[in-house]
PDB file of N, CA and C in Angstrom:
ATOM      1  N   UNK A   1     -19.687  19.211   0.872  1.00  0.00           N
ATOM      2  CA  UNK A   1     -18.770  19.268  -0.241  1.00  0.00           C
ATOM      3  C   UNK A   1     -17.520  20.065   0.165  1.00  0.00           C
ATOM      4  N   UNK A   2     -16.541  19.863   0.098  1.00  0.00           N
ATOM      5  CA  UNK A   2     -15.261  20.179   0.263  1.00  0.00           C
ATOM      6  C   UNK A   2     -14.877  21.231  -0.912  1.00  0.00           C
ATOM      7  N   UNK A   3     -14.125  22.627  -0.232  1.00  0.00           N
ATOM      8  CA  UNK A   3     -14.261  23.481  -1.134  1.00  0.00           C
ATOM      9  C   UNK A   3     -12.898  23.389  -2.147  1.00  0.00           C
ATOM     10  N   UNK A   4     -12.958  24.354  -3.324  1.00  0.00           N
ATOM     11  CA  UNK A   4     -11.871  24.174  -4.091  1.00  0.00           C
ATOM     12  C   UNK A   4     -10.255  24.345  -3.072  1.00  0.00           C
ATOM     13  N   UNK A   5     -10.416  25.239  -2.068  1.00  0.00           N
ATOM     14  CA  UNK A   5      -9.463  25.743  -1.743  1.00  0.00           C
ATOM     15  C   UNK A   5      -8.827  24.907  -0.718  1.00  0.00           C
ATOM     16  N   UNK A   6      -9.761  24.039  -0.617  1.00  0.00           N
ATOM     17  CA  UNK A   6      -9.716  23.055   1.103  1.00  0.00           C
ATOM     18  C   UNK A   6      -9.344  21.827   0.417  1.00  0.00           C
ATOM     19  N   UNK A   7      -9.513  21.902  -0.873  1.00  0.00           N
ATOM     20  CA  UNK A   7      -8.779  20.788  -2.072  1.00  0.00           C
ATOM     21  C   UNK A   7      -7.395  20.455  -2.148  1.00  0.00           C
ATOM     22  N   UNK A   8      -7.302  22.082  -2.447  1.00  0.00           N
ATOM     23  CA  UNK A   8      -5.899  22.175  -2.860  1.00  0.00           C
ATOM     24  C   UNK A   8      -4.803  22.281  -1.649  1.00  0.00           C
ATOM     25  N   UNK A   9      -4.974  22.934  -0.365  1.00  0.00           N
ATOM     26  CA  UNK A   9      -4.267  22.486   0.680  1.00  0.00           C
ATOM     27  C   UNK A   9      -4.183  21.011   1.060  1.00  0.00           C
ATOM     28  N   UNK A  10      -5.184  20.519   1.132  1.00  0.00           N
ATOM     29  CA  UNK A  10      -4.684  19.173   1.217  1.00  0.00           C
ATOM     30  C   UNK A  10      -4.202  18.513   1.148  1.00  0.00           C
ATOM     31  N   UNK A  11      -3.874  18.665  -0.847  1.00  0.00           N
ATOM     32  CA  UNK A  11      -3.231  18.249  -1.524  1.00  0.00           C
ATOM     33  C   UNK A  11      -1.531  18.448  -1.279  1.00  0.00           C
ATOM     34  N   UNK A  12      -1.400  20.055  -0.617  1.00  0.00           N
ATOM     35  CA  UNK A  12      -0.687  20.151  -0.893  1.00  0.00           C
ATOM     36  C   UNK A  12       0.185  19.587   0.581  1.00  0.00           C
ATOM     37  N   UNK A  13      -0.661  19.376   1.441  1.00  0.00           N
ATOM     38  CA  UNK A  13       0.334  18.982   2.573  1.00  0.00           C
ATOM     39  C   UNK A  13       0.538  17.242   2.354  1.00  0.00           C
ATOM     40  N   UNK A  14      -0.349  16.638   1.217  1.00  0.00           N
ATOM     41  CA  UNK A  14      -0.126  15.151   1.284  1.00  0.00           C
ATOM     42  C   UNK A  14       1.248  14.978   0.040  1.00  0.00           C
ATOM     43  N   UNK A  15       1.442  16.294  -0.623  1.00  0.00           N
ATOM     44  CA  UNK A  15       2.363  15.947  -1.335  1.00  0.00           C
ATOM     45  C   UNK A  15       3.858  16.537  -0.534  1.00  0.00           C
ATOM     46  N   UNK A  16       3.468  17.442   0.317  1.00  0.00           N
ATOM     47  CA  UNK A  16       4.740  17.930   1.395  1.00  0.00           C
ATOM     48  C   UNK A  16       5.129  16.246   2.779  1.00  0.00           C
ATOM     49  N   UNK A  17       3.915  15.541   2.643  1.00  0.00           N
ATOM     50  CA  UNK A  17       4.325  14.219   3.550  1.00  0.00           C
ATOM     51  C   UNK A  17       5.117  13.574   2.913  1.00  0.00           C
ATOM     52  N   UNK A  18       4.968  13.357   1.332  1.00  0.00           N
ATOM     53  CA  UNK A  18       5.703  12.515   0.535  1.00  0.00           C
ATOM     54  C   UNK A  18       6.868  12.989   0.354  1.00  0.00           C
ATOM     55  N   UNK A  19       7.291  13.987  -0.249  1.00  0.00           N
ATOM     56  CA  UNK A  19       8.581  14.588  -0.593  1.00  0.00           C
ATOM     57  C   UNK A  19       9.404  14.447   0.626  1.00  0.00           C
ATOM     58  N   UNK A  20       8.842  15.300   1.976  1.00  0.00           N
ATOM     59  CA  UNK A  20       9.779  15.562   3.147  1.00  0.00           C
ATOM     60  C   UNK A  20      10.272  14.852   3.205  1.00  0.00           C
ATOM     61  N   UNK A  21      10.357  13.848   3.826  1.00  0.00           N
ATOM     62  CA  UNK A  21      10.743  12.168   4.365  1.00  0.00           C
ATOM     63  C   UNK A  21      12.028  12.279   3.326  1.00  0.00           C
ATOM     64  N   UNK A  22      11.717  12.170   1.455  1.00  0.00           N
ATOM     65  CA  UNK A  22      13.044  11.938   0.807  1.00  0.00           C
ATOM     66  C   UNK A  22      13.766  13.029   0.603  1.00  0.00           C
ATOM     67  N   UNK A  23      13.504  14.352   1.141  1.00  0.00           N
ATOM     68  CA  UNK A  23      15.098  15.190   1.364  1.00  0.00           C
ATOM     69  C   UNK A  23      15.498  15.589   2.140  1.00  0.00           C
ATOM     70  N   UNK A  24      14.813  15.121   3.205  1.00  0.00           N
ATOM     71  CA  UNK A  24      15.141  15.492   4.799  1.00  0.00           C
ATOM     72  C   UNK A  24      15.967  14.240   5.308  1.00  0.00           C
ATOM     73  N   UNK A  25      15.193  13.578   5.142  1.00  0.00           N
ATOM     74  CA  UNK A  25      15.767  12.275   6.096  1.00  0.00           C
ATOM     75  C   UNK A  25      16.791  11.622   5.268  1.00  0.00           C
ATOM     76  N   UNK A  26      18.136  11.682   5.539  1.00  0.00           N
ATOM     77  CA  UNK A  26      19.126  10.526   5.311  1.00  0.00           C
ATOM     78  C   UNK A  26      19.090   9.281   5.591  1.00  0.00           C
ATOM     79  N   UNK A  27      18.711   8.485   5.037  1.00  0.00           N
ATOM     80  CA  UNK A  27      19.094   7.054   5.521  1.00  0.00           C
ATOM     81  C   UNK A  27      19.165   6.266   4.522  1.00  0.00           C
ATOM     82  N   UNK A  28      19.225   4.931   4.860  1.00  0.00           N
ATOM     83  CA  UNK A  28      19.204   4.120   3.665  1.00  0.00           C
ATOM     84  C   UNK A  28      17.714   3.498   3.951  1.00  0.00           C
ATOM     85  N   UNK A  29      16.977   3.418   2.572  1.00  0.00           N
ATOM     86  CA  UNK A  29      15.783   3.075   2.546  1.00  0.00           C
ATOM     87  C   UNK A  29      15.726   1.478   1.995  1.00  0.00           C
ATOM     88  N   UNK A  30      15.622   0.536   3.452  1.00  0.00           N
ATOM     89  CA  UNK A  30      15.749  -0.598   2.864  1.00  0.00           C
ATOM     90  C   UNK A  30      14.048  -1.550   3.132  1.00  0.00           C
ATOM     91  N   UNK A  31      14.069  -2.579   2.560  1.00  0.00           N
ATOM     92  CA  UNK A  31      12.937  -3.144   2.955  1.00  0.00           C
ATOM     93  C   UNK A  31      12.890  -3.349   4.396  1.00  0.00           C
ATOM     94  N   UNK A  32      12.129  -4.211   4.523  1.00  0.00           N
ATOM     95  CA  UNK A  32      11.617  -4.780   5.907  1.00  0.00           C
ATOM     96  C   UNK A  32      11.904  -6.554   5.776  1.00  0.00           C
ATOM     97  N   UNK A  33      12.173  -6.726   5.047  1.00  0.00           N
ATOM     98  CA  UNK A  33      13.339  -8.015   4.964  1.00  0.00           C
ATOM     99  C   UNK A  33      13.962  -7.780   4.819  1.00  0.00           C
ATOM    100  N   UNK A  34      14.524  -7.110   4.393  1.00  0.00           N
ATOM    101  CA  UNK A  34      16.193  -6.866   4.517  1.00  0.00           C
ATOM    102  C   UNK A  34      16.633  -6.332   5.930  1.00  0.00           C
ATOM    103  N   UNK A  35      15.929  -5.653   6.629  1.00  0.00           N
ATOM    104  CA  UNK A  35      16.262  -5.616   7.852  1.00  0.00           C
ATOM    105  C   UNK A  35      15.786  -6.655   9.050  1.00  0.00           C
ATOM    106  N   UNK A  36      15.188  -7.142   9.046  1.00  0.00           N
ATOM    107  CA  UNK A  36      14.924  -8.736   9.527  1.00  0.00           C
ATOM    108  C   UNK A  36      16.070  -9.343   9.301  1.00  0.00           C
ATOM    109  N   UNK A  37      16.240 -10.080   8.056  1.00  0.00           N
ATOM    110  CA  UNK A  37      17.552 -10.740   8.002  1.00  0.00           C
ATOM    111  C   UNK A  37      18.665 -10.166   8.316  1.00  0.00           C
ATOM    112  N   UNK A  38      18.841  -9.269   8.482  1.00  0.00           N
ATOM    113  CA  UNK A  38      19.988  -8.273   9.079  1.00  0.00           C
ATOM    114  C   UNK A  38      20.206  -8.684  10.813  1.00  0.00           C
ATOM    115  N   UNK A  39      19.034  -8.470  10.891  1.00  0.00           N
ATOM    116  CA  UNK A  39      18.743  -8.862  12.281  1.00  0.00           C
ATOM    117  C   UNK A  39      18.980  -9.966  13.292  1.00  0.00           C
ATOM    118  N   UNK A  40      18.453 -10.846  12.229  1.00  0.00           N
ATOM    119  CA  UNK A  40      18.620 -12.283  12.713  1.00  0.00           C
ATOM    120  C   UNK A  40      19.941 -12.702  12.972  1.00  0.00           C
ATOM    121  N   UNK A  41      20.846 -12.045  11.405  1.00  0.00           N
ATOM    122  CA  UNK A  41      21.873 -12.616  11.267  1.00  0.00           C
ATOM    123  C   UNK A  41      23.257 -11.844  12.749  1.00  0.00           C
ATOM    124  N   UNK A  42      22.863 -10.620  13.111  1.00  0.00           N
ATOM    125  CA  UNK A  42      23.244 -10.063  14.417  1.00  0.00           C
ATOM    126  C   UNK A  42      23.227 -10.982  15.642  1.00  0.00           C
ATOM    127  N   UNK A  43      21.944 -11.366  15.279  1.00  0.00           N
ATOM    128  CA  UNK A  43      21.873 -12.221  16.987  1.00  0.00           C
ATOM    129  C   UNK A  43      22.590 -13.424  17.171  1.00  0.00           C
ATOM    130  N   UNK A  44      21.939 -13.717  15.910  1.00  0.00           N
ATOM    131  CA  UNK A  44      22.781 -15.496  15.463  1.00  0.00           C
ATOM    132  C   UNK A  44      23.367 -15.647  14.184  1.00  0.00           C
ATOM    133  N   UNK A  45      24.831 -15.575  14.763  1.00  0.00           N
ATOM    134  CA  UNK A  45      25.432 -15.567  13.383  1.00  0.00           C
ATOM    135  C   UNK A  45      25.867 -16.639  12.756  1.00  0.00           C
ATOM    136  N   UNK A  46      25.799 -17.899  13.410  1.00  0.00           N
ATOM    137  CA  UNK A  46      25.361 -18.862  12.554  1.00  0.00           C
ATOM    138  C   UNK A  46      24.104 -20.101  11.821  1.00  0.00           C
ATOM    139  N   UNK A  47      23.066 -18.696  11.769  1.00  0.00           N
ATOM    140  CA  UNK A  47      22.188 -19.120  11.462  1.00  0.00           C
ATOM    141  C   UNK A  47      22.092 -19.797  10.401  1.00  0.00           C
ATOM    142  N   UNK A  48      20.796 -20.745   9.497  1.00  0.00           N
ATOM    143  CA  UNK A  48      20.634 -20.924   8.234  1.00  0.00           C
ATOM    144  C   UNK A  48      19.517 -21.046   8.434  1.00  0.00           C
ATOM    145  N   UNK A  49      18.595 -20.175   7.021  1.00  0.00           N
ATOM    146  CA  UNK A  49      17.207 -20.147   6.453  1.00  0.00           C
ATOM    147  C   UNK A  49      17.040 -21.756   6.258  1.00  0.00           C
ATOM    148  N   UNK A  50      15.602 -21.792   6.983  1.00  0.00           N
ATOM    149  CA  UNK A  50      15.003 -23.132   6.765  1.00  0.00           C
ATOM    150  C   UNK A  50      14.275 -23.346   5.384  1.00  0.00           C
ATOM    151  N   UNK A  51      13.910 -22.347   4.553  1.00  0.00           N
ATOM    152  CA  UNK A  51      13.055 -21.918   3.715  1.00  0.00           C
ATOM    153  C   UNK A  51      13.809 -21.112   2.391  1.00  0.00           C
ATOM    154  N   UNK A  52      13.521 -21.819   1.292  1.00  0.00           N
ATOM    155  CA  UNK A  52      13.975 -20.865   0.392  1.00  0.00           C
ATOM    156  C   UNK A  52      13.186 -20.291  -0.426  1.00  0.00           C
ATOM    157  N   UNK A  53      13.615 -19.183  -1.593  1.00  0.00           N
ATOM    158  CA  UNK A  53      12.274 -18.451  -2.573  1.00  0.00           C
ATOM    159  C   UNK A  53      12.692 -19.616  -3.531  1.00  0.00           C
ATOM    160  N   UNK A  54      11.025 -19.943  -4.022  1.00  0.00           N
ATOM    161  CA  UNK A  54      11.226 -20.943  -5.392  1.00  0.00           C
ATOM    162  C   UNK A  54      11.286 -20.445  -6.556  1.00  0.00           C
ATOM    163  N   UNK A  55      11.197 -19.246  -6.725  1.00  0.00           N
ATOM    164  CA  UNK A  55      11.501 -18.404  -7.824  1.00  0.00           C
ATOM    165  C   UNK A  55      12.438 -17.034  -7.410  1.00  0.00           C
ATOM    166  N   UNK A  56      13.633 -16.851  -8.046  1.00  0.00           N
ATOM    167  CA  UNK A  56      14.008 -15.296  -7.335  1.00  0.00           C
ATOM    168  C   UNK A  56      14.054 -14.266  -8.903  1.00  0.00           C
ATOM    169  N   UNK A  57      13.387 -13.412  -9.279  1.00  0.00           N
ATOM    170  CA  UNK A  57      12.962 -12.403 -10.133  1.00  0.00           C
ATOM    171  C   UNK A  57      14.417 -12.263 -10.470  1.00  0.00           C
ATOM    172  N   UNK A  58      15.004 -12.083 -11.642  1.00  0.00           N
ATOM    173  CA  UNK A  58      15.921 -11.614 -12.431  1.00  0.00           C
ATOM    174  C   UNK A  58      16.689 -10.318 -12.119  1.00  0.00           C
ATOM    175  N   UNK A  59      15.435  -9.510 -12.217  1.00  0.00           N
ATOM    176  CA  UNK A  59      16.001  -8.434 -11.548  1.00  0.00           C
ATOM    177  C   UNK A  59      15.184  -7.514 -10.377  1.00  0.00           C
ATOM    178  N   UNK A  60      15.676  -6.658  -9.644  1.00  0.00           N
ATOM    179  CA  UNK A  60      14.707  -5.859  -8.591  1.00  0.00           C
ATOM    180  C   UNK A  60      13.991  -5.265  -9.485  1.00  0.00           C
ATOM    181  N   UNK A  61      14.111  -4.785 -10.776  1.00  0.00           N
ATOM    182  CA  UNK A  61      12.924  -3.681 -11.228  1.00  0.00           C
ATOM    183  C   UNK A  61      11.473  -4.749 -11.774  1.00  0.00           C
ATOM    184  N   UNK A  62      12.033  -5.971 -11.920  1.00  0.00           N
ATOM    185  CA  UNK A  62      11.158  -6.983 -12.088  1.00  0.00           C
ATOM    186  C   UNK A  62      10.165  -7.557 -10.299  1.00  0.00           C
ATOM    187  N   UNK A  63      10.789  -7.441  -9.911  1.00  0.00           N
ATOM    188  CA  UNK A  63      10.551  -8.047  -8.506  1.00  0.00           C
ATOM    189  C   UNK A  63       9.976  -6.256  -7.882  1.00  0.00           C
ATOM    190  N   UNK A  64       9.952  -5.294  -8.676  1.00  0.00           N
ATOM    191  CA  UNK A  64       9.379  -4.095  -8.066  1.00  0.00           C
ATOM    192  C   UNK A  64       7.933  -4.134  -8.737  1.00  0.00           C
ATOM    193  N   UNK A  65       7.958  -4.519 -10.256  1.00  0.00           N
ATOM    194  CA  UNK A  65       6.646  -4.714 -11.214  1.00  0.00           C
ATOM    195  C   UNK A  65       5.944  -5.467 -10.639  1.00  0.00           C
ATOM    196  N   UNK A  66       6.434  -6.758 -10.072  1.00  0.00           N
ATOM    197  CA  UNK A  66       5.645  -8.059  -9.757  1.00  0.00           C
ATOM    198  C   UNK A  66       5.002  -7.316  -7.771  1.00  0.00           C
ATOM    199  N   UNK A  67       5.745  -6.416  -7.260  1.00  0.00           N
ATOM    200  CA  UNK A  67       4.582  -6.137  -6.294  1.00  0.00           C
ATOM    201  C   UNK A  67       4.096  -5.012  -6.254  1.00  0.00           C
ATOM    202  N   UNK A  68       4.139  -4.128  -7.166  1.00  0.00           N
ATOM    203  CA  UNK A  68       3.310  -3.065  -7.628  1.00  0.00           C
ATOM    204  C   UNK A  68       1.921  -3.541  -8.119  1.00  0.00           C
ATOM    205  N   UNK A  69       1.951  -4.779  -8.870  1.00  0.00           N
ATOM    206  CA  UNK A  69       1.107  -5.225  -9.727  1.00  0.00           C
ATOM    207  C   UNK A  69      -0.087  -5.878  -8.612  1.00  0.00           C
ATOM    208  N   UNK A  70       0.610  -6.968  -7.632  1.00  0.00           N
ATOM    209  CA  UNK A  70      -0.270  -7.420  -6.477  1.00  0.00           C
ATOM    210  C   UNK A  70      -0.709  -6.212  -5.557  1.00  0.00           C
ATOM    211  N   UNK A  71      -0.147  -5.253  -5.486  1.00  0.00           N
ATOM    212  CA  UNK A  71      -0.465  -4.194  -4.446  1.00  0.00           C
ATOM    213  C   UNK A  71      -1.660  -3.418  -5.444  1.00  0.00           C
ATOM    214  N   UNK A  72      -1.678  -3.510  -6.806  1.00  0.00           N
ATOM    215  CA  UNK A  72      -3.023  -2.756  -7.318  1.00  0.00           C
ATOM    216  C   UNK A  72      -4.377  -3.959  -7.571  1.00  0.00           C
ATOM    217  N   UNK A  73      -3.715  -5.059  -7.557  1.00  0.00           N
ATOM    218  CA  UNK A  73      -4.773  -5.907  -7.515  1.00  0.00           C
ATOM    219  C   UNK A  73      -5.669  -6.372  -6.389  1.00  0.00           C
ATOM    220  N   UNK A  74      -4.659  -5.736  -5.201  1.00  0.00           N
ATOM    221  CA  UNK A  74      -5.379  -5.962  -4.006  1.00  0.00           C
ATOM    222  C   UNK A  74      -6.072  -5.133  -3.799  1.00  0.00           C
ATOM    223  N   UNK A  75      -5.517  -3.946  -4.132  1.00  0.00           N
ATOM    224  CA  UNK A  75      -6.767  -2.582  -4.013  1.00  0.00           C
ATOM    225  C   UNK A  75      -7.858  -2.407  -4.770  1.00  0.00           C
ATOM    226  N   UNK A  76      -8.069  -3.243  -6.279  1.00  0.00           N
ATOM    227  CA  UNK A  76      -8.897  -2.953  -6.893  1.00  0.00           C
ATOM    228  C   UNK A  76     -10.015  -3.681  -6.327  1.00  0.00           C
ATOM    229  N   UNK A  77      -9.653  -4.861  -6.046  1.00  0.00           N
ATOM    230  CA  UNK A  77     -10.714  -5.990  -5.217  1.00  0.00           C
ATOM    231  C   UNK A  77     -11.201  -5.345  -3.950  1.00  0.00           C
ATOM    232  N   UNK A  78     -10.421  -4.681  -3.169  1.00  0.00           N
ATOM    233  CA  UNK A  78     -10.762  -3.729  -1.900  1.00  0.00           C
ATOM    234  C   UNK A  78     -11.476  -2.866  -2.322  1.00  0.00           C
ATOM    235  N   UNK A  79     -11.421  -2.199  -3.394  1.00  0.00           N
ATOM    236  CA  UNK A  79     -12.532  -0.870  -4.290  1.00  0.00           C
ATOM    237  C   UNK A  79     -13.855  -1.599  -4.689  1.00  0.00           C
ATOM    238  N   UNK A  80     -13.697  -2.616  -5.216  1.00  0.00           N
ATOM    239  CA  UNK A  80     -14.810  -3.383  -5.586  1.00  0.00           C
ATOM    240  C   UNK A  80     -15.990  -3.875  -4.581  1.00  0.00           C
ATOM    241  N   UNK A  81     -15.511  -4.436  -3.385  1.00  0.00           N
ATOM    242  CA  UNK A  81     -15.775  -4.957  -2.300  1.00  0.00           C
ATOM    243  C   UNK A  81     -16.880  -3.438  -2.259  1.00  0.00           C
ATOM    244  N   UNK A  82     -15.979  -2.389  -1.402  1.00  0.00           N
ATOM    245  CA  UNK A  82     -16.534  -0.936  -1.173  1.00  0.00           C
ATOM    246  C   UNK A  82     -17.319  -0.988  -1.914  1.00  0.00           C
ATOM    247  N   UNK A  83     -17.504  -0.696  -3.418  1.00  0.00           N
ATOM    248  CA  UNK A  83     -18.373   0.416  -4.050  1.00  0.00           C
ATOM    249  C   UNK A  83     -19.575  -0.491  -4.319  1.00  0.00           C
ATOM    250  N   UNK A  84     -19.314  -2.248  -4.351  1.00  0.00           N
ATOM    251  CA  UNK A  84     -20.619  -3.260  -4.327  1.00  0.00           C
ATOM    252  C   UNK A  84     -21.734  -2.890  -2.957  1.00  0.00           C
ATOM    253  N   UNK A  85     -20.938  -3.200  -1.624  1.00  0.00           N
ATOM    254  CA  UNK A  85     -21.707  -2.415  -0.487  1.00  0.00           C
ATOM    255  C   UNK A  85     -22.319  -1.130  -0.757  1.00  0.00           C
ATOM    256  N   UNK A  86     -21.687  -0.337  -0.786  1.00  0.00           N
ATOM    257  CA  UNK A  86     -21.904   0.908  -1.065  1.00  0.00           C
ATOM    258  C   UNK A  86     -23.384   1.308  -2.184  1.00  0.00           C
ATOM    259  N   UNK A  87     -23.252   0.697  -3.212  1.00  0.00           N
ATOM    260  CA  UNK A  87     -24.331   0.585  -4.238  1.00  0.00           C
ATOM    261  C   UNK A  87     -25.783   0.011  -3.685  1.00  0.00           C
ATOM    262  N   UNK A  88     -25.317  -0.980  -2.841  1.00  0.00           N
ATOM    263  CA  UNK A  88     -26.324  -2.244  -2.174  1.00  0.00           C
ATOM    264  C   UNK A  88     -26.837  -1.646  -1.171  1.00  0.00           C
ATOM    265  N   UNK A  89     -26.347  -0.359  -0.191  1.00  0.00           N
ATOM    266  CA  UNK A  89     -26.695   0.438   1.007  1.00  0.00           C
ATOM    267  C   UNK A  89     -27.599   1.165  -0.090  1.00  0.00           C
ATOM    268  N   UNK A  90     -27.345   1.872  -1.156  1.00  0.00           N
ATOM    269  CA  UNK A  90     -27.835   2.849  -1.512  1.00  0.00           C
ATOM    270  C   UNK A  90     -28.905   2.635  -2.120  1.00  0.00           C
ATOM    271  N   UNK A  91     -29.291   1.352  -2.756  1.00  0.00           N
ATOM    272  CA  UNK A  91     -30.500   0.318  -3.658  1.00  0.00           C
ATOM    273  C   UNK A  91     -31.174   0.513  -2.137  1.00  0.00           C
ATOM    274  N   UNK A  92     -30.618  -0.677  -1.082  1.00  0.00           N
ATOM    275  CA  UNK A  92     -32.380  -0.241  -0.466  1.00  0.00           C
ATOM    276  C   UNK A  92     -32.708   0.982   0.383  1.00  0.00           C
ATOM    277  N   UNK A  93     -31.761   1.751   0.184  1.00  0.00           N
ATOM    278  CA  UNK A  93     -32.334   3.113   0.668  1.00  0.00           C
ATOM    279  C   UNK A  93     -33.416   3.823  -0.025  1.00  0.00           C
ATOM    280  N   UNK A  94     -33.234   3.548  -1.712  1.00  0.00           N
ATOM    281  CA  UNK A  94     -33.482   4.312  -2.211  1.00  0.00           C
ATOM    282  C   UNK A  94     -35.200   3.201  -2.581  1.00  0.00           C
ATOM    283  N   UNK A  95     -35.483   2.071  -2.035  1.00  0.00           N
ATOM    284  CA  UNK A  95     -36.326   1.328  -2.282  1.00  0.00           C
ATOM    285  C   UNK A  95     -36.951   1.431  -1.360  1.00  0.00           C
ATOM    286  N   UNK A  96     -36.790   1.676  -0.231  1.00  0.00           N
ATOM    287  CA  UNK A  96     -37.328   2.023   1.467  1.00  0.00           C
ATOM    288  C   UNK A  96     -38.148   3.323   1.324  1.00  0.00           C
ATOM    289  N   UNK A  97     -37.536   3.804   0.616  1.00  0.00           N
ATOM    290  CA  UNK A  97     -37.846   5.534   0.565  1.00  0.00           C
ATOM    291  C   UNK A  97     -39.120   5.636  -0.849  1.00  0.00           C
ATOM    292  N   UNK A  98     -39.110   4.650  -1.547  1.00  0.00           N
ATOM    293  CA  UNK A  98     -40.305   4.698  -3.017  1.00  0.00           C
ATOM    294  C   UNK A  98     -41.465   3.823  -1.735  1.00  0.00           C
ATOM    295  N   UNK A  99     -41.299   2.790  -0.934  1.00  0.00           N
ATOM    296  CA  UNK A  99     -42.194   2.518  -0.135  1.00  0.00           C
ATOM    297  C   UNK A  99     -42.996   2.822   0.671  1.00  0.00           C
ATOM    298  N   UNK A 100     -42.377   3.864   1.035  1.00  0.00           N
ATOM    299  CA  UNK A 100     -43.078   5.361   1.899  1.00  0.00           C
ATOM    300  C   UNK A 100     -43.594   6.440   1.335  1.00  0.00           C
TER     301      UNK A 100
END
């Protein structure tokens, strides 16, 4: 068991990882498509996308909801996955162990 005090440092250096980065570091914080296409468009500047979006979100705070929303749905299914194993390790442990 992890003590109260070994809690709270933890905590406090995972909330010193998060913060640092946004008042230390200057930069511009862009996606990872946006710098791809940045990219592309450097090398070859007369490129054209073969591919377009069939829907483009109204706005970014909409298009921020819509992958916040897939990014918790993926984790909940990833939690689920876990704690089904997890339950299923612990059933026949605990059935192995009434057998003996």
């Amino acid at each position: 068991m992890i003590s109260r005090r070994t809690m709270w440092v933890l905590l406090l250096i995972v909330a010193a990882l998060m913060v640092g980065p946004l008042v230390f570091v200057k930069g511009d914080f862009t996606g990872s498509d946006d710098q791809g296409s940045a990219a592309v468009a450097a090398s070859r500047p007369g490129f054209k996308p073969w591919a377009h979006p069939v829907w483009t979100p109204p706005s970014p705070e909409i298009e921020s909801l819509l992958f916040a929303s897939q990014a918790a749905f993926g984790a909940g299914i990833i939690g689920y996955v876990i704690g089904r194993a997890h339950g299923r390790s612990k059933d026949t442990r605990s059935q192995e162990q009434r057998k003996s």
